[in-house]
N, C-alpha and C. Protein backbone atom coordinates (compact mmCIF):
# COMPACT_ATOMS: atom_id res chain seq x y z
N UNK A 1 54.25 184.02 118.33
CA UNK A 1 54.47 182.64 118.08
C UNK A 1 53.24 181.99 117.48
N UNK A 2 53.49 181.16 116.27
CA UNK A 2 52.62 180.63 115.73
C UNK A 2 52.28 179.17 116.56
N UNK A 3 50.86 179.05 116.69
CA UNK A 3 50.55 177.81 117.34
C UNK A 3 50.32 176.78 116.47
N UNK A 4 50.82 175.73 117.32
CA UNK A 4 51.08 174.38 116.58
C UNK A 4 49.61 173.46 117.16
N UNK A 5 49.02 173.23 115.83
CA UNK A 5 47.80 171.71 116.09
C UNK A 5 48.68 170.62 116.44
N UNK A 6 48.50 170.11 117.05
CA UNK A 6 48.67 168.72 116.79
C UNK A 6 47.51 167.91 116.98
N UNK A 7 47.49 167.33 116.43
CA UNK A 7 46.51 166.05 116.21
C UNK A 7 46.88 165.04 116.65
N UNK A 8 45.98 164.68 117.30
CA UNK A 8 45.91 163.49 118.29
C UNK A 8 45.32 162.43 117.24
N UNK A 9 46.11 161.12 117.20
CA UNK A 9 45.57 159.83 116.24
C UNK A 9 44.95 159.41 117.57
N UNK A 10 43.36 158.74 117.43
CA UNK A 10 43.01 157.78 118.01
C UNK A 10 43.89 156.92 118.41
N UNK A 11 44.18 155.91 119.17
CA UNK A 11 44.54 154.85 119.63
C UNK A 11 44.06 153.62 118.76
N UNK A 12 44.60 153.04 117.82
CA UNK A 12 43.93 151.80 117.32
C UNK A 12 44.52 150.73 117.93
N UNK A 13 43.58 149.24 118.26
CA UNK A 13 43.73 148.19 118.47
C UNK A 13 45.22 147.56 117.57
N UNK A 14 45.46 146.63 118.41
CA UNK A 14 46.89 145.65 117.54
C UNK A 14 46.14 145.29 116.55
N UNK A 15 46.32 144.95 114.81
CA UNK A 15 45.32 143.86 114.16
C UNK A 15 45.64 142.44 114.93
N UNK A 16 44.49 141.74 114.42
CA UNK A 16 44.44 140.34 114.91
C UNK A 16 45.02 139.75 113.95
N UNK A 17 45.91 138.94 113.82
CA UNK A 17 46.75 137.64 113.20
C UNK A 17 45.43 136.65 112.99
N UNK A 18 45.30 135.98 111.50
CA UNK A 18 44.76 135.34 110.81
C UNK A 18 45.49 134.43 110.60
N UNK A 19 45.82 132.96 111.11
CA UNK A 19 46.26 132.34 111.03
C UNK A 19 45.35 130.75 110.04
N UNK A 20 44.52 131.15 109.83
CA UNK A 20 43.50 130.23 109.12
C UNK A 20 43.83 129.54 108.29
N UNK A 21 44.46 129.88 107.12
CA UNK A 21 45.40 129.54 105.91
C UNK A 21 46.43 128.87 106.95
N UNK A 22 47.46 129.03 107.33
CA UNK A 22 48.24 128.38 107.76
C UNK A 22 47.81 127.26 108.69
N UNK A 23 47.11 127.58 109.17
CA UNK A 23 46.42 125.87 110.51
C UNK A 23 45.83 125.26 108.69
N UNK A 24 45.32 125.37 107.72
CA UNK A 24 44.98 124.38 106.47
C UNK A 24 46.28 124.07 105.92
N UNK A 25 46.71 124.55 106.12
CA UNK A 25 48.34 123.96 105.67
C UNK A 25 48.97 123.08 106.21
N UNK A 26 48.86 123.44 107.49
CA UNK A 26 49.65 122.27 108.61
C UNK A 26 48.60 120.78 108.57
N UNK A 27 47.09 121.42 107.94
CA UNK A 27 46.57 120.03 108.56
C UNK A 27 46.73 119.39 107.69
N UNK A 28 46.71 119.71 106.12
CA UNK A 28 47.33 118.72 104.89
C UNK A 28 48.70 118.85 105.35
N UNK A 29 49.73 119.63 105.62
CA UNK A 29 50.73 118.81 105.42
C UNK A 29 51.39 117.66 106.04
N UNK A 30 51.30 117.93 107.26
CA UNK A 30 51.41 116.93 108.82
C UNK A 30 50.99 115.36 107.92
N UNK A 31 50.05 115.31 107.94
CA UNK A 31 49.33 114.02 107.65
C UNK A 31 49.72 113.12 106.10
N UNK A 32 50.14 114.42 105.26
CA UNK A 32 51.20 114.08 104.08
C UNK A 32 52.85 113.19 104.45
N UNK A 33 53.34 114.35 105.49
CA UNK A 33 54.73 113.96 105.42
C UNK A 33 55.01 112.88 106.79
N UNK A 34 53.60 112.31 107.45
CA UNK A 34 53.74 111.23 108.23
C UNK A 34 53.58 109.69 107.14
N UNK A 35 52.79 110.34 106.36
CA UNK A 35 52.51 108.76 105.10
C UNK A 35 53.60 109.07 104.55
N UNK A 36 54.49 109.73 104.08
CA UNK A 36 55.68 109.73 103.25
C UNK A 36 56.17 109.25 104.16
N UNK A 37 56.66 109.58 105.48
CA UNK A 37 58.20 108.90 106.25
C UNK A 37 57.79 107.41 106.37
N UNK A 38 56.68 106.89 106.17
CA UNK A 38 57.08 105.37 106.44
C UNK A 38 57.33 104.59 105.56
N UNK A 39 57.41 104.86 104.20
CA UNK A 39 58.01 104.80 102.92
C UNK A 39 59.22 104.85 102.67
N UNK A 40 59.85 105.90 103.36
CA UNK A 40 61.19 106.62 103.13
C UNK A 40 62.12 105.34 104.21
N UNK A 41 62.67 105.02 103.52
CA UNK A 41 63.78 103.98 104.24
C UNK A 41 64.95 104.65 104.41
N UNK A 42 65.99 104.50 105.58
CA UNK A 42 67.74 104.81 105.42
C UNK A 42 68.23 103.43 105.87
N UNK A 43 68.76 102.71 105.26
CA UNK A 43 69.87 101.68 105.53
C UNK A 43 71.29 102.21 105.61
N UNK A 44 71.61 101.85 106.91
CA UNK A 44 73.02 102.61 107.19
C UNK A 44 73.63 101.20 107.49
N UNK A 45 75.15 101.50 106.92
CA UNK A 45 76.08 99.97 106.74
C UNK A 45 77.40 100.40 107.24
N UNK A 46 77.68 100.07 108.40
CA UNK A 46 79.07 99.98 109.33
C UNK A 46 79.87 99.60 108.45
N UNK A 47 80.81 100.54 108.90
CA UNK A 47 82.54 100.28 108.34
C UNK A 47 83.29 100.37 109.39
N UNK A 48 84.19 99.94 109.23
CA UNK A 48 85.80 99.54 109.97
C UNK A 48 86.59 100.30 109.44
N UNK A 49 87.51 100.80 110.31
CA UNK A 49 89.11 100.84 109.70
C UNK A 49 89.84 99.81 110.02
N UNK A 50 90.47 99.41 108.91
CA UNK A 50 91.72 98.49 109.35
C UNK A 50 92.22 98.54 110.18
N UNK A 51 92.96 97.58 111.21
CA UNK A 51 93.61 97.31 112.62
C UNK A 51 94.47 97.28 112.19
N UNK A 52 95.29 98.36 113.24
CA UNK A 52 96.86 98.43 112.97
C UNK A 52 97.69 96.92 113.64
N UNK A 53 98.83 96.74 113.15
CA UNK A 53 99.60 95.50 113.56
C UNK A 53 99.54 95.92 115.31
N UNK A 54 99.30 94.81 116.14
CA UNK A 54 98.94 95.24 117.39
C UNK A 54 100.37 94.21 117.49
N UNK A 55 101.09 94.72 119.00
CA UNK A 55 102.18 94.15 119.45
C UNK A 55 101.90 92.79 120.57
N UNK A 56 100.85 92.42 120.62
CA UNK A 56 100.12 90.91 120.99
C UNK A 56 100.22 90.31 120.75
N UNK A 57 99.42 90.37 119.31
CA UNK A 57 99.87 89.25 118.42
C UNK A 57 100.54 89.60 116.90
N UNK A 58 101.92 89.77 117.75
CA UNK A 58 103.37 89.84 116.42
C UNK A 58 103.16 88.67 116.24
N UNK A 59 103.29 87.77 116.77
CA UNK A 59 104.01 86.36 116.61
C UNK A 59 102.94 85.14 116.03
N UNK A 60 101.85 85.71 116.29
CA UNK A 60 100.61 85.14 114.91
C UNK A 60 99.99 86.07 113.60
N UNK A 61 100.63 84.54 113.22
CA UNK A 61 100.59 85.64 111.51
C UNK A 61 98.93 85.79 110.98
N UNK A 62 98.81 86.98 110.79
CA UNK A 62 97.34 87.27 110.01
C UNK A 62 97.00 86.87 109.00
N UNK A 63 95.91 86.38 108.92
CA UNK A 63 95.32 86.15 107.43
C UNK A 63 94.22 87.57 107.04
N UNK A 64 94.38 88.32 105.57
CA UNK A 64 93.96 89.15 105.51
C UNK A 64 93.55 88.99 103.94
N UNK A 65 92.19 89.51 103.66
CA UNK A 65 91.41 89.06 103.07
C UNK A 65 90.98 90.11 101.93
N UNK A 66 91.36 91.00 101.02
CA UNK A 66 90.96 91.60 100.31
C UNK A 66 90.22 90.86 98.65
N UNK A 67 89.49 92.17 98.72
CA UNK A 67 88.32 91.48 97.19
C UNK A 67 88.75 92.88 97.06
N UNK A 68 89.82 93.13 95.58
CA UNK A 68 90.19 94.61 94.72
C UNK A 68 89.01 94.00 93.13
N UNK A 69 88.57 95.45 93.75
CA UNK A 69 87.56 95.57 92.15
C UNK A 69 88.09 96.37 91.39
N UNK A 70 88.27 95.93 90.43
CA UNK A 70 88.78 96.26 89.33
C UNK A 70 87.89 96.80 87.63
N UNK A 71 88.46 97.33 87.03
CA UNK A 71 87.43 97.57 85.45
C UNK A 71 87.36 96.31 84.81
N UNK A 72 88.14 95.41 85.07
CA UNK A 72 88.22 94.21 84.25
C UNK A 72 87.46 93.25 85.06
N UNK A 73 87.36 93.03 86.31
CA UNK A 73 87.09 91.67 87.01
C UNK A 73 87.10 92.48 88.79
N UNK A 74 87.54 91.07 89.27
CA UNK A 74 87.55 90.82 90.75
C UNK A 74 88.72 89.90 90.99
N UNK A 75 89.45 90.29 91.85
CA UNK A 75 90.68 89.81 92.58
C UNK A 75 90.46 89.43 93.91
N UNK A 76 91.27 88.33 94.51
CA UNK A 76 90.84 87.76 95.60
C UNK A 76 92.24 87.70 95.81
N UNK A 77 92.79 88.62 96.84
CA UNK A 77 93.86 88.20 97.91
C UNK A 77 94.25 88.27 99.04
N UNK A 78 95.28 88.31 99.77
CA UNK A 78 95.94 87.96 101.46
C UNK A 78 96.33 89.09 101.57
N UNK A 79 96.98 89.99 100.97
CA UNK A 79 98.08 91.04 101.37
C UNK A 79 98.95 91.13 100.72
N UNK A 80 99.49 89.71 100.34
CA UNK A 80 100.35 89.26 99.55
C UNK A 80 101.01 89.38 98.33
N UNK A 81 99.48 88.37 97.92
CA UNK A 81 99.31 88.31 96.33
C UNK A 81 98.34 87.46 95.69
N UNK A 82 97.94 87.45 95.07
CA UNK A 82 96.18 87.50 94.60
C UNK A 82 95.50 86.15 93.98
N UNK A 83 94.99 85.61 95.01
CA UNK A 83 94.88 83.96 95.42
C UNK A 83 93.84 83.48 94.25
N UNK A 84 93.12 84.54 93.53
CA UNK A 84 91.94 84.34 92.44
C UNK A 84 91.54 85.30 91.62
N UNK A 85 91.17 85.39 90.48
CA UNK A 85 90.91 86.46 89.79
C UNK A 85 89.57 85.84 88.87
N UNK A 86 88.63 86.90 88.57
CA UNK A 86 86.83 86.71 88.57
C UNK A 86 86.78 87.45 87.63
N UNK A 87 86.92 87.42 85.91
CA UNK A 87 86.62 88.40 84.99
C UNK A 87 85.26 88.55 85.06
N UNK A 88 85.52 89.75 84.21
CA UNK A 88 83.60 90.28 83.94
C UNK A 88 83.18 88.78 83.38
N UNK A 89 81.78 88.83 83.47
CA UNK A 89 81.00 88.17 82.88
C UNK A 89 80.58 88.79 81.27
N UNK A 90 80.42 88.06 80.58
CA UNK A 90 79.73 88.58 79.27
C UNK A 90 78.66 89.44 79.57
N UNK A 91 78.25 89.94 78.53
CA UNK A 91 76.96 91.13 78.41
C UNK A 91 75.50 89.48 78.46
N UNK A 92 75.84 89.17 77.19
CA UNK A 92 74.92 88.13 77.06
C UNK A 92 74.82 86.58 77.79
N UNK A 93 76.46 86.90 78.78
CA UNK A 93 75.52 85.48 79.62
C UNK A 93 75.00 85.65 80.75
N UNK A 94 74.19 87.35 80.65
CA UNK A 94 73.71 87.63 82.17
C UNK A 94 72.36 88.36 82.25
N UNK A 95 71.31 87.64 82.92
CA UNK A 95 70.02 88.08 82.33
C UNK A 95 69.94 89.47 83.10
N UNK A 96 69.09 90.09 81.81
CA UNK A 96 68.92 91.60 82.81
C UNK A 96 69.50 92.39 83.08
N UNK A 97 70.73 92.61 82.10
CA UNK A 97 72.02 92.77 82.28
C UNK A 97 71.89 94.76 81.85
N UNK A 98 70.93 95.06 81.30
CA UNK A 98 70.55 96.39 81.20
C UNK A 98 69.35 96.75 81.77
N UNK A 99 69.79 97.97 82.64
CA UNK A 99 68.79 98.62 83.15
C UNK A 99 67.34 99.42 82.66
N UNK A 100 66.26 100.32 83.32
CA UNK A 100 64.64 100.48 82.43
C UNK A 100 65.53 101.25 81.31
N UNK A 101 66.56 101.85 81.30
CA UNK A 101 66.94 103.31 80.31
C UNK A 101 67.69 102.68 78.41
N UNK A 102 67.63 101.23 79.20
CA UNK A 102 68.62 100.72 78.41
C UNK A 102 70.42 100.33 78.46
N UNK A 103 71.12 101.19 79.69
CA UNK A 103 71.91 100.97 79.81
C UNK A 103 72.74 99.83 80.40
N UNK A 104 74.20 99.69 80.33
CA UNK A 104 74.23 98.18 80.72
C UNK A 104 74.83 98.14 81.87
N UNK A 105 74.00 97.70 83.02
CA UNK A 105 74.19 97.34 84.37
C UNK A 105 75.69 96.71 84.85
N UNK A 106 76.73 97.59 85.12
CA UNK A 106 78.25 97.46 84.80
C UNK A 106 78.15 96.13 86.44
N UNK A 107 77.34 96.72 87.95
CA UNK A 107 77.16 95.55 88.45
C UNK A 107 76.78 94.11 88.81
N UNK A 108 76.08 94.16 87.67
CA UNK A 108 75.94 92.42 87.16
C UNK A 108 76.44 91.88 86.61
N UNK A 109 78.03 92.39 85.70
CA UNK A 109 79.16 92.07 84.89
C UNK A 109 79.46 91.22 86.28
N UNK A 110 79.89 91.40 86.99
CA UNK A 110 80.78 90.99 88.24
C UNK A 110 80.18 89.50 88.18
N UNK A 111 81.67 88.68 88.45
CA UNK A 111 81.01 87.08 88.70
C UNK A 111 80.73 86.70 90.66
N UNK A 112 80.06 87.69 90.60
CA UNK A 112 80.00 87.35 92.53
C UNK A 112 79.55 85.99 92.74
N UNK A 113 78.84 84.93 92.40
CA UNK A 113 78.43 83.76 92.39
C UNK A 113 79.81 83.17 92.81
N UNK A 114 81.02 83.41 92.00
CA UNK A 114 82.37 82.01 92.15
C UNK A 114 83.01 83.16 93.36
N UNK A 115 83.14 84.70 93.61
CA UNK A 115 83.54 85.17 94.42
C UNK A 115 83.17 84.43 95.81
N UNK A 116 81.50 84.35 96.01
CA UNK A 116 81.02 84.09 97.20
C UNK A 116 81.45 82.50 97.43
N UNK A 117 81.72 82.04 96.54
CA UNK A 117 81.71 80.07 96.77
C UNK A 117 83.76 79.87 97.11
N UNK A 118 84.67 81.00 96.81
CA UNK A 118 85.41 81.23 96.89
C UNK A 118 85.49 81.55 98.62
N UNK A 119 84.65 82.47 98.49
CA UNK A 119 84.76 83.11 100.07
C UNK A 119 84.18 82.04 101.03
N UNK A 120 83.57 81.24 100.81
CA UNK A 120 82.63 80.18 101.32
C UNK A 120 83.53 78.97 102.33
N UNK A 121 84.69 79.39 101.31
CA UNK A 121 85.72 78.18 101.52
C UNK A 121 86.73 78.72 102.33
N UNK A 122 87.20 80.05 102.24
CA UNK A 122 87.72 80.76 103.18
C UNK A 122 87.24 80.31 104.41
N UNK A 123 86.05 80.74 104.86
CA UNK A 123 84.95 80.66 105.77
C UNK A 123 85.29 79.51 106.66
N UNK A 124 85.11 78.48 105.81
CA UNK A 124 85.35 76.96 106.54
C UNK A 124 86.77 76.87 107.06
N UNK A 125 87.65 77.67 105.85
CA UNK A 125 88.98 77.32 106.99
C UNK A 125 89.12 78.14 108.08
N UNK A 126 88.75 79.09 108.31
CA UNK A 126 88.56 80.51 109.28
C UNK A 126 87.66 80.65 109.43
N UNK A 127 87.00 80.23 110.81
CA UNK A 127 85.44 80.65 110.76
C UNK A 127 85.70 81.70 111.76
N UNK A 128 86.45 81.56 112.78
CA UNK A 128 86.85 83.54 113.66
C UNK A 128 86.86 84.46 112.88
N UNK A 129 87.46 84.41 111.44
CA UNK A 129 87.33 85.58 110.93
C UNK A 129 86.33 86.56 110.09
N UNK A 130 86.18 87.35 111.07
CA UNK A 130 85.25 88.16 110.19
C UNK A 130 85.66 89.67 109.43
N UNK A 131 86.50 89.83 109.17
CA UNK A 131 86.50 91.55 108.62
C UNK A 131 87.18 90.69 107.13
N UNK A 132 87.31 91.86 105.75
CA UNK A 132 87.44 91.82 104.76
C UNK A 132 87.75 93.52 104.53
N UNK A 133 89.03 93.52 103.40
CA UNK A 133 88.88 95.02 102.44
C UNK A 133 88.56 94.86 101.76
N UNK A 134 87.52 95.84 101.02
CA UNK A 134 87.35 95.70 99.93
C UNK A 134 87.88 97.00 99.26
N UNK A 135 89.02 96.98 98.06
CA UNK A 135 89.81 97.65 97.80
C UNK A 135 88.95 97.96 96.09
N UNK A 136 89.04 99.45 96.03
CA UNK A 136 88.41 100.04 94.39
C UNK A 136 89.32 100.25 93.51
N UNK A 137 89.41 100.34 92.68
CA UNK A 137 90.02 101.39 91.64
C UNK A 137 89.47 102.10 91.37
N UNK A 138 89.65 104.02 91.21
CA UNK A 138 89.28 104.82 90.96
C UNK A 138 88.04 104.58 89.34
N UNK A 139 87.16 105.54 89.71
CA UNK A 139 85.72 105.41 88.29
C UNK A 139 84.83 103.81 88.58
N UNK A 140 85.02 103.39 89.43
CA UNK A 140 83.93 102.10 89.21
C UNK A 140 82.88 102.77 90.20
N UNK A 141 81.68 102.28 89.46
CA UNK A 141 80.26 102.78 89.97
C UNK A 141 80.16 102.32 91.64
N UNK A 142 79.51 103.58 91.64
CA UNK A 142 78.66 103.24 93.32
C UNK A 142 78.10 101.72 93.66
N UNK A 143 77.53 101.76 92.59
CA UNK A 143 76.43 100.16 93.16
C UNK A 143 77.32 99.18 92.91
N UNK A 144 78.25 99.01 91.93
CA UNK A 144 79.33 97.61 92.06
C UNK A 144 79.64 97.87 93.17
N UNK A 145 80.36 98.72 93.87
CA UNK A 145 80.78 98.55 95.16
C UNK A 145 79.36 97.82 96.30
N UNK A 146 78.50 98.59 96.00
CA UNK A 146 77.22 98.21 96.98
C UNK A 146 77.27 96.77 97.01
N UNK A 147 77.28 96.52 95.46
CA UNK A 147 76.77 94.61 95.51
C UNK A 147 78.51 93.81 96.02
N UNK A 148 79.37 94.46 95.70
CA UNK A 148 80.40 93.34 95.92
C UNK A 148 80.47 93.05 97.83
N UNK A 149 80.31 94.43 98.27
CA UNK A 149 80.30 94.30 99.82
C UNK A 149 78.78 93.35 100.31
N UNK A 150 78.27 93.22 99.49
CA UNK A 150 76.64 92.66 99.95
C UNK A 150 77.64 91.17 99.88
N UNK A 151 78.21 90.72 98.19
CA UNK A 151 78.55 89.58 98.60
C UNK A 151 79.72 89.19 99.53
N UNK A 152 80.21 90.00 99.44
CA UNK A 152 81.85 90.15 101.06
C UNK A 152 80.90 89.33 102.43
N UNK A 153 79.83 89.90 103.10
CA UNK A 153 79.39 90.16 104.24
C UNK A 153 78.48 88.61 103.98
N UNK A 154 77.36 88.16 103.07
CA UNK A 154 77.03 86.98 103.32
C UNK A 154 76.69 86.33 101.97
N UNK A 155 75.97 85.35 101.49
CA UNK A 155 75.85 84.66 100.51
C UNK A 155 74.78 83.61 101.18
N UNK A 156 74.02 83.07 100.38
CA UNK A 156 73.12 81.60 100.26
C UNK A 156 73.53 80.32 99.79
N UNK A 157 73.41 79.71 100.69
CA UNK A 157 73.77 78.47 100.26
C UNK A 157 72.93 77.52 99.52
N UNK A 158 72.47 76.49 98.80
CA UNK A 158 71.56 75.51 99.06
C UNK A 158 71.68 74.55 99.71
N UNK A 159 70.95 74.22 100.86
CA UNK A 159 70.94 73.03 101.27
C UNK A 159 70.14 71.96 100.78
N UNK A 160 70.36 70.40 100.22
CA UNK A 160 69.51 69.85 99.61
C UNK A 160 68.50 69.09 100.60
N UNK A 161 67.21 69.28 99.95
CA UNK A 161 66.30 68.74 101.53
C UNK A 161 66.52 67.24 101.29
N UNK A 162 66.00 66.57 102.34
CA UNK A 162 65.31 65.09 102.93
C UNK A 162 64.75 64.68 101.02
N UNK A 163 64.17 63.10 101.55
CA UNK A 163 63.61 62.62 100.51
C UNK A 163 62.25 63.30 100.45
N UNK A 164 61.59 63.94 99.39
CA UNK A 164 60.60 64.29 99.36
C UNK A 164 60.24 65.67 99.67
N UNK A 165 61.33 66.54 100.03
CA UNK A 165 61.19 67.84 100.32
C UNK A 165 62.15 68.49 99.43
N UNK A 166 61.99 70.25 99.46
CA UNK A 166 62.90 70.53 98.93
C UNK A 166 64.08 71.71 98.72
N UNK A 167 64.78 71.66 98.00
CA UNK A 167 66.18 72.45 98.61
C UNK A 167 65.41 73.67 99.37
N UNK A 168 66.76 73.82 100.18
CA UNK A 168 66.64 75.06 100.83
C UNK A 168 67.32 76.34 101.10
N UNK A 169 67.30 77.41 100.47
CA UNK A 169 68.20 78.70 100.39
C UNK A 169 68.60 78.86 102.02
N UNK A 170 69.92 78.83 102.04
CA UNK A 170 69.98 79.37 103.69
C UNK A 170 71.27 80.28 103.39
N UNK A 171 70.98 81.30 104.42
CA UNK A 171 71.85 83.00 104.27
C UNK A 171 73.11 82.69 105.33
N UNK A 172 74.75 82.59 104.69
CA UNK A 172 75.73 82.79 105.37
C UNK A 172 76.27 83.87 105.63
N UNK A 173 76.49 84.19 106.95
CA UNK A 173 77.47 85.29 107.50
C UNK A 173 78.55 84.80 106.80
N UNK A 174 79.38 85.71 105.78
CA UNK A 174 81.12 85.11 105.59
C UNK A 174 81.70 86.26 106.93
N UNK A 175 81.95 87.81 106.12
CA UNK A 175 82.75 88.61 106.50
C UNK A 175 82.32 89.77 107.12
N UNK A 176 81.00 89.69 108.13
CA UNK A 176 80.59 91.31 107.84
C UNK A 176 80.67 92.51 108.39
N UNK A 177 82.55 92.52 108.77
CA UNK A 177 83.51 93.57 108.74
C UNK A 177 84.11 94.20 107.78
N UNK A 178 83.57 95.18 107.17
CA UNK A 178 84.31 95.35 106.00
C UNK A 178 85.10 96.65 106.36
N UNK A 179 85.98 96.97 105.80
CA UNK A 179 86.90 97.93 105.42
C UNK A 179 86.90 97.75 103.99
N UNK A 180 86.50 99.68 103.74
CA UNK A 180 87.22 99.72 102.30
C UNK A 180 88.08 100.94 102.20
N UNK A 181 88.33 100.72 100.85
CA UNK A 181 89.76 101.76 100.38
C UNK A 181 90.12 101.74 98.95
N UNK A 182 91.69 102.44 98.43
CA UNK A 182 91.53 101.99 97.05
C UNK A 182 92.55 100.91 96.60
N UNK A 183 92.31 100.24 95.60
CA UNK A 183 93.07 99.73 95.32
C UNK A 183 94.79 99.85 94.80
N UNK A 184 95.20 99.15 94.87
CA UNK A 184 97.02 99.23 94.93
C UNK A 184 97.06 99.75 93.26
């Protein structure tokens, strides 16, 4: 029988983990992405679903309040049938009306000014009520929707000051329950 060497390997140590590079990493980055998060905003905006007809109150009739945006304008109605209608505004009777790229800011077409003075008046006859739909038609931009619900929920009034002082912007709650969906 032929004899077998074997060779014995020394025993080597575990290597040691060099973590050096990585603790310089963490210490720029930590201190990076704490000055970024207080920059970084999320505005989150409650929605509703519509209330189903509750058997309470069958016998009081609802008033129900939709603003349908449309490619052409803004519609103001009950459920019904459509108590006001708000065409676009011109290109040129609206300052600023294109964005840095040049393009033309399709949410400043909207006449929200007579919408909100519309809704204003709602308001006064119904001041319990707070929810509104706001109903789309398919392809209208993200941000028209953003701004029409901004004006749904409140608006500024002026109040005119005293002798010697002067007006004063003050912020109305109208509706700021909104439900949306699409339009009919």
């Amino acid at each position: 029988m032929a004899r077998r060497h074997h060779y014995r390997r020394p025993q080597k140590e575990a290597p040691e983990l060099n973590i050096t590079t990585f603790l310089n990493l963490m210490v720029v980055l930590v201190p990076f992405l704490l000055i970024t998060a207080v920059f970084s905003r999320i505005t989150i905006l409650e929605l509703s679903l519509p209330a189903g007809q509750g058997s309470a109150d069958a016998n009081k009739p609802q008033l129900s309040i939709e603003v349908i945006v449309r490619k052409g304008g803004l519609e103001l109605g009950n459920g019904k049938q459509v108590l006001a209608r708000f065409p676009l505004l011109k290109q040129d009777e609206v300052e600023n009306a294109t964005d840095e790229e040049g393009n033309v800011d399709v949410s400043k077409l909207y006449d929200l000014q007579r919408l909100s003075e519309y809704l204003v008046k709602i308001k006064g006859k119904y001041p319990e009520k707070t929810d509104a739909l706001v109903l789309m038609e398919p392809d209208i931009e993200y941000r028209v929707l953003i701004t029409v619900m901004d004006a749904v929920r409140a608006t500024f009034i002026r109040q005119e000051g005293g002798e010697g002082e002067g007006d004063v912007m003050q912020q109305v709650v109208l509706f700021p329950d909104i439900s949306i969906g699409d339009a009919p």
